[in-house]
N, C-alpha and C. Protein backbone atom coordinates (compact mmCIF):
# COMPACT_ATOMS: atom_id res chain seq x y z
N UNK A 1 94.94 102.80 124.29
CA UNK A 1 95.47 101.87 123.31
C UNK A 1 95.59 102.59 121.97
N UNK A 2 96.73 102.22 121.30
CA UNK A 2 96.85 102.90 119.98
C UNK A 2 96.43 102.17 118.99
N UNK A 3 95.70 103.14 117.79
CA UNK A 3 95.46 102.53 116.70
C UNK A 3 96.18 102.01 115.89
N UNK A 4 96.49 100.31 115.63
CA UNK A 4 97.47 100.02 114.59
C UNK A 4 97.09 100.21 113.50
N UNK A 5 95.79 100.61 112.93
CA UNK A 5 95.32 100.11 111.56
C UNK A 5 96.33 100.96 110.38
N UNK A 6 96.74 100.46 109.31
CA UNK A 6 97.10 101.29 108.67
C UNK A 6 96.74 102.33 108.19
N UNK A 7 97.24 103.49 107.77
CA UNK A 7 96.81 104.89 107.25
C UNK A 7 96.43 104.51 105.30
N UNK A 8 95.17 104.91 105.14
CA UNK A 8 94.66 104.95 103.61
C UNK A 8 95.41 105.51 102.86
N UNK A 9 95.96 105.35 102.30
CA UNK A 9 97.14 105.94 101.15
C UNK A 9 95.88 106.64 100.35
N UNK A 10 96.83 107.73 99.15
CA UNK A 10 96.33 108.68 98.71
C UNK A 10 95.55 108.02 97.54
N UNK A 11 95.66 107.02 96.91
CA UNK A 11 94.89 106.93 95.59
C UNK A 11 95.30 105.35 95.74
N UNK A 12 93.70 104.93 94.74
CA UNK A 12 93.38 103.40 94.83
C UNK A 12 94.56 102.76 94.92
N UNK A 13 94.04 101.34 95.39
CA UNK A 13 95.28 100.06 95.16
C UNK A 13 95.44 100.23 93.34
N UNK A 14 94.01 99.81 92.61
CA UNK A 14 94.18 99.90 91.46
C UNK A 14 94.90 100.78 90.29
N UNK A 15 94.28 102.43 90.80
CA UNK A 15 95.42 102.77 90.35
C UNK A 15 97.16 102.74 90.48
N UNK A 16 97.15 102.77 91.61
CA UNK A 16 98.58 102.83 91.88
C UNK A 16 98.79 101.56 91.37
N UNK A 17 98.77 100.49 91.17
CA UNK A 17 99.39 98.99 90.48
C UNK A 17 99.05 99.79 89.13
N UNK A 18 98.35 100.37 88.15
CA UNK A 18 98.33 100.36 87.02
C UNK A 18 99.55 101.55 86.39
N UNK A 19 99.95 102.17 87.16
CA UNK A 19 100.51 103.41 86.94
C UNK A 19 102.29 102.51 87.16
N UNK A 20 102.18 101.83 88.09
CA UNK A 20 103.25 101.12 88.42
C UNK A 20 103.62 100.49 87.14
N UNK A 21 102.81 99.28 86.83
CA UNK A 21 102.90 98.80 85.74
C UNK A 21 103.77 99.53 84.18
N UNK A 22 102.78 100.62 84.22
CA UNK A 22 103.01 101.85 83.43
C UNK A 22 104.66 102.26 83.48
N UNK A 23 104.58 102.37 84.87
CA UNK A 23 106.30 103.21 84.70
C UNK A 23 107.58 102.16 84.91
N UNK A 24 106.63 100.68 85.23
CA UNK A 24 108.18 99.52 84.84
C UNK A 24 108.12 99.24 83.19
N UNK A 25 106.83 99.65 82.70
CA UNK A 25 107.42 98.97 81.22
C UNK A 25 108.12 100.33 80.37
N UNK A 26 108.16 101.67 81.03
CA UNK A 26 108.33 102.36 80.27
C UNK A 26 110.42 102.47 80.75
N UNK A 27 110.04 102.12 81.66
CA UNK A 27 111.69 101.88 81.97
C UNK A 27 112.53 100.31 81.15
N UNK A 28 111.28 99.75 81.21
CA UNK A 28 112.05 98.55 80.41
C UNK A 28 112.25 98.51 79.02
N UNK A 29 111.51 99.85 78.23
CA UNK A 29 111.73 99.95 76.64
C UNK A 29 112.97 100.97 76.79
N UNK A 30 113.49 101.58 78.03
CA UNK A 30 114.79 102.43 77.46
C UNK A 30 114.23 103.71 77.12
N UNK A 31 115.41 104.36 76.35
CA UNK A 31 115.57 105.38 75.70
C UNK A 31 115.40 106.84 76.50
N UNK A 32 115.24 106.69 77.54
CA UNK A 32 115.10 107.78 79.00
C UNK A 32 116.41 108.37 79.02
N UNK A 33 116.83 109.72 79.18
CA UNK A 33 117.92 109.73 80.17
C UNK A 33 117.94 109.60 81.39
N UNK A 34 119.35 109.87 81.63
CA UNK A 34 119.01 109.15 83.12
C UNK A 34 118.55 110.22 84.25
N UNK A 35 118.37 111.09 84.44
CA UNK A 35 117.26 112.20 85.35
C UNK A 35 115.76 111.38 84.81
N UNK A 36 115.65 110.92 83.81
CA UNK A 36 114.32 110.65 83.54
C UNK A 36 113.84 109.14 84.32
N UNK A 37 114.64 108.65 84.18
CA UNK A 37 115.03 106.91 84.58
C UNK A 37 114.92 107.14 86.06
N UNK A 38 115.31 108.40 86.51
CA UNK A 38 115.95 108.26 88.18
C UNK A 38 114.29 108.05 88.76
N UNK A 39 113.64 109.59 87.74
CA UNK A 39 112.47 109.88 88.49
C UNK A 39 111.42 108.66 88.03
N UNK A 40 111.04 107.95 87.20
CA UNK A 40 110.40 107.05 87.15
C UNK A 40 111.12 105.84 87.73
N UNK A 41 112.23 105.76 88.70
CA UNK A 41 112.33 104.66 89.50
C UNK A 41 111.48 105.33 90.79
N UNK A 42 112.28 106.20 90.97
CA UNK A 42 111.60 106.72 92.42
C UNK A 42 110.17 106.96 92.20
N UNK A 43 109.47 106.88 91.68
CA UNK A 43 107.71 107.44 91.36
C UNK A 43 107.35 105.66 91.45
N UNK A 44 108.02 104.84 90.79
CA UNK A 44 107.97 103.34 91.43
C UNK A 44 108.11 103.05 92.28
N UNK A 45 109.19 103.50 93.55
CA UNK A 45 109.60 102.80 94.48
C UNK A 45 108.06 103.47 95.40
N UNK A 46 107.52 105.17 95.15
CA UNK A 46 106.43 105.31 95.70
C UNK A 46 105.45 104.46 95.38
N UNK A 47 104.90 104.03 94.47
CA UNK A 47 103.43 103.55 93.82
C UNK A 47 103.60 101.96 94.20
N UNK A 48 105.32 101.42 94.75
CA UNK A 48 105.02 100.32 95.11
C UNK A 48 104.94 100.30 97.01
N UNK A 49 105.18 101.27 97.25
CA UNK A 49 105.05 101.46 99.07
C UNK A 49 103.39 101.62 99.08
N UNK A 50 103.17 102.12 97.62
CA UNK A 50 101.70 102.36 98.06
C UNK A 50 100.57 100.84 98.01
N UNK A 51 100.91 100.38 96.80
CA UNK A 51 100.63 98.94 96.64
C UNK A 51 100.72 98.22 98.15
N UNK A 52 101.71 98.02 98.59
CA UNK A 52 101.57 97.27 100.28
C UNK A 52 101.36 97.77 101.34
N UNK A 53 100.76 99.14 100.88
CA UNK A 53 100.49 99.71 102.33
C UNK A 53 98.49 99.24 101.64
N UNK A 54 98.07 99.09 100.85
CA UNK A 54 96.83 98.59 100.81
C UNK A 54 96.43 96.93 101.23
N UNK A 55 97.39 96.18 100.80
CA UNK A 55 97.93 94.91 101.16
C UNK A 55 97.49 94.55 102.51
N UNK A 56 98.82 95.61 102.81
CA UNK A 56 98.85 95.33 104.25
C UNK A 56 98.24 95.40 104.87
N UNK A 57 97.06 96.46 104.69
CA UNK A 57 95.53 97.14 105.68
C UNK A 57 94.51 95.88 105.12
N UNK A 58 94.40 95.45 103.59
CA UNK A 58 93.75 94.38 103.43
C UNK A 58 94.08 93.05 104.17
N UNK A 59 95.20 92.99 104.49
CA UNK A 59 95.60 91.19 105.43
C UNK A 59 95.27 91.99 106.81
N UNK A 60 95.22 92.88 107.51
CA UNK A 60 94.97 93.47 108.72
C UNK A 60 93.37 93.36 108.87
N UNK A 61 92.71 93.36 107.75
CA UNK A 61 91.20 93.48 108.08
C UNK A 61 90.86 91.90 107.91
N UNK A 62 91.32 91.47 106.88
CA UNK A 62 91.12 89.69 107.07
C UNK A 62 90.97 89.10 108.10
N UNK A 63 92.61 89.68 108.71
CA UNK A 63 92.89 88.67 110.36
C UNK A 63 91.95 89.25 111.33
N UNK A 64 91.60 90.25 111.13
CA UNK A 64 90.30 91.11 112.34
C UNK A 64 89.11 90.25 111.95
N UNK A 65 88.61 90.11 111.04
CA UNK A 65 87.45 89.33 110.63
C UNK A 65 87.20 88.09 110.57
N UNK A 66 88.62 87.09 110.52
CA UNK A 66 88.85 86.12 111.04
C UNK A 66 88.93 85.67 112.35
N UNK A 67 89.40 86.31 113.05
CA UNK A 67 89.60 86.11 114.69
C UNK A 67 91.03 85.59 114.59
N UNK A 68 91.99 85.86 113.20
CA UNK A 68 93.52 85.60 113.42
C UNK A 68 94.40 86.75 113.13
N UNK A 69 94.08 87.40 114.24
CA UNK A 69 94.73 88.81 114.45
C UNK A 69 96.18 88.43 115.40
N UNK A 70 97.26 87.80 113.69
CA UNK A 70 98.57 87.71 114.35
C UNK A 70 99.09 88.12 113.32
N UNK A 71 100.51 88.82 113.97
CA UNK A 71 101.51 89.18 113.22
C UNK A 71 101.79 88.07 111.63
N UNK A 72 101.08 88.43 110.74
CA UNK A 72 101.66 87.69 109.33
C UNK A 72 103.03 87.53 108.69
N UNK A 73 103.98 88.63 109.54
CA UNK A 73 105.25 88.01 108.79
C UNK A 73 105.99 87.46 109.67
N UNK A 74 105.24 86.69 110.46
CA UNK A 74 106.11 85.51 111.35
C UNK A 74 106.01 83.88 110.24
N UNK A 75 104.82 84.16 109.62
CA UNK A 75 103.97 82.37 108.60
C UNK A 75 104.83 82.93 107.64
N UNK A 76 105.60 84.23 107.03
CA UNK A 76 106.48 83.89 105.89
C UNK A 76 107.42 83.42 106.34
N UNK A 77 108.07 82.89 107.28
CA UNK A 77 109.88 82.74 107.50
C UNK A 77 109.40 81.52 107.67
């Protein structure tokens, strides 16, 4: 049987949401060019894959500890 659990991403939930934070407000004051803009989207689009890959291992350990070890994005639709 294979392990579903998710893989630990490289650095905290916390940091990564604070750094996130960090690089949407620094995109929302402007004044970047745009090579600069590109790479602080993409350094976002990472720090937010990283954000739900902790999420996701946190609702994975819930439903294990609950005894409701079901697929969760069936209760969003």
């Amino acid at each position: 049987m294979a392990d579903t659990t998710p893989e630990t991403p490289e650095i905290p939930y916390e940091q990564a949401r604070d750094e996130l934070i960090a690089v949407v407000s620094r995109l929302e004051q402007g004044g970047t060019s745009l090579d600069e803009s590109l790479a602080l989207w993409e350094r976002g689009e990472q720090l937010a894959a990283i954000c739900q890959q902790w999420l996701d291992g946190a609702r994975a350990r819930l439903a294990k500890a609950t005894g409701t070890d079901q697929d969760a994005d069936s209760d969003a639709m």
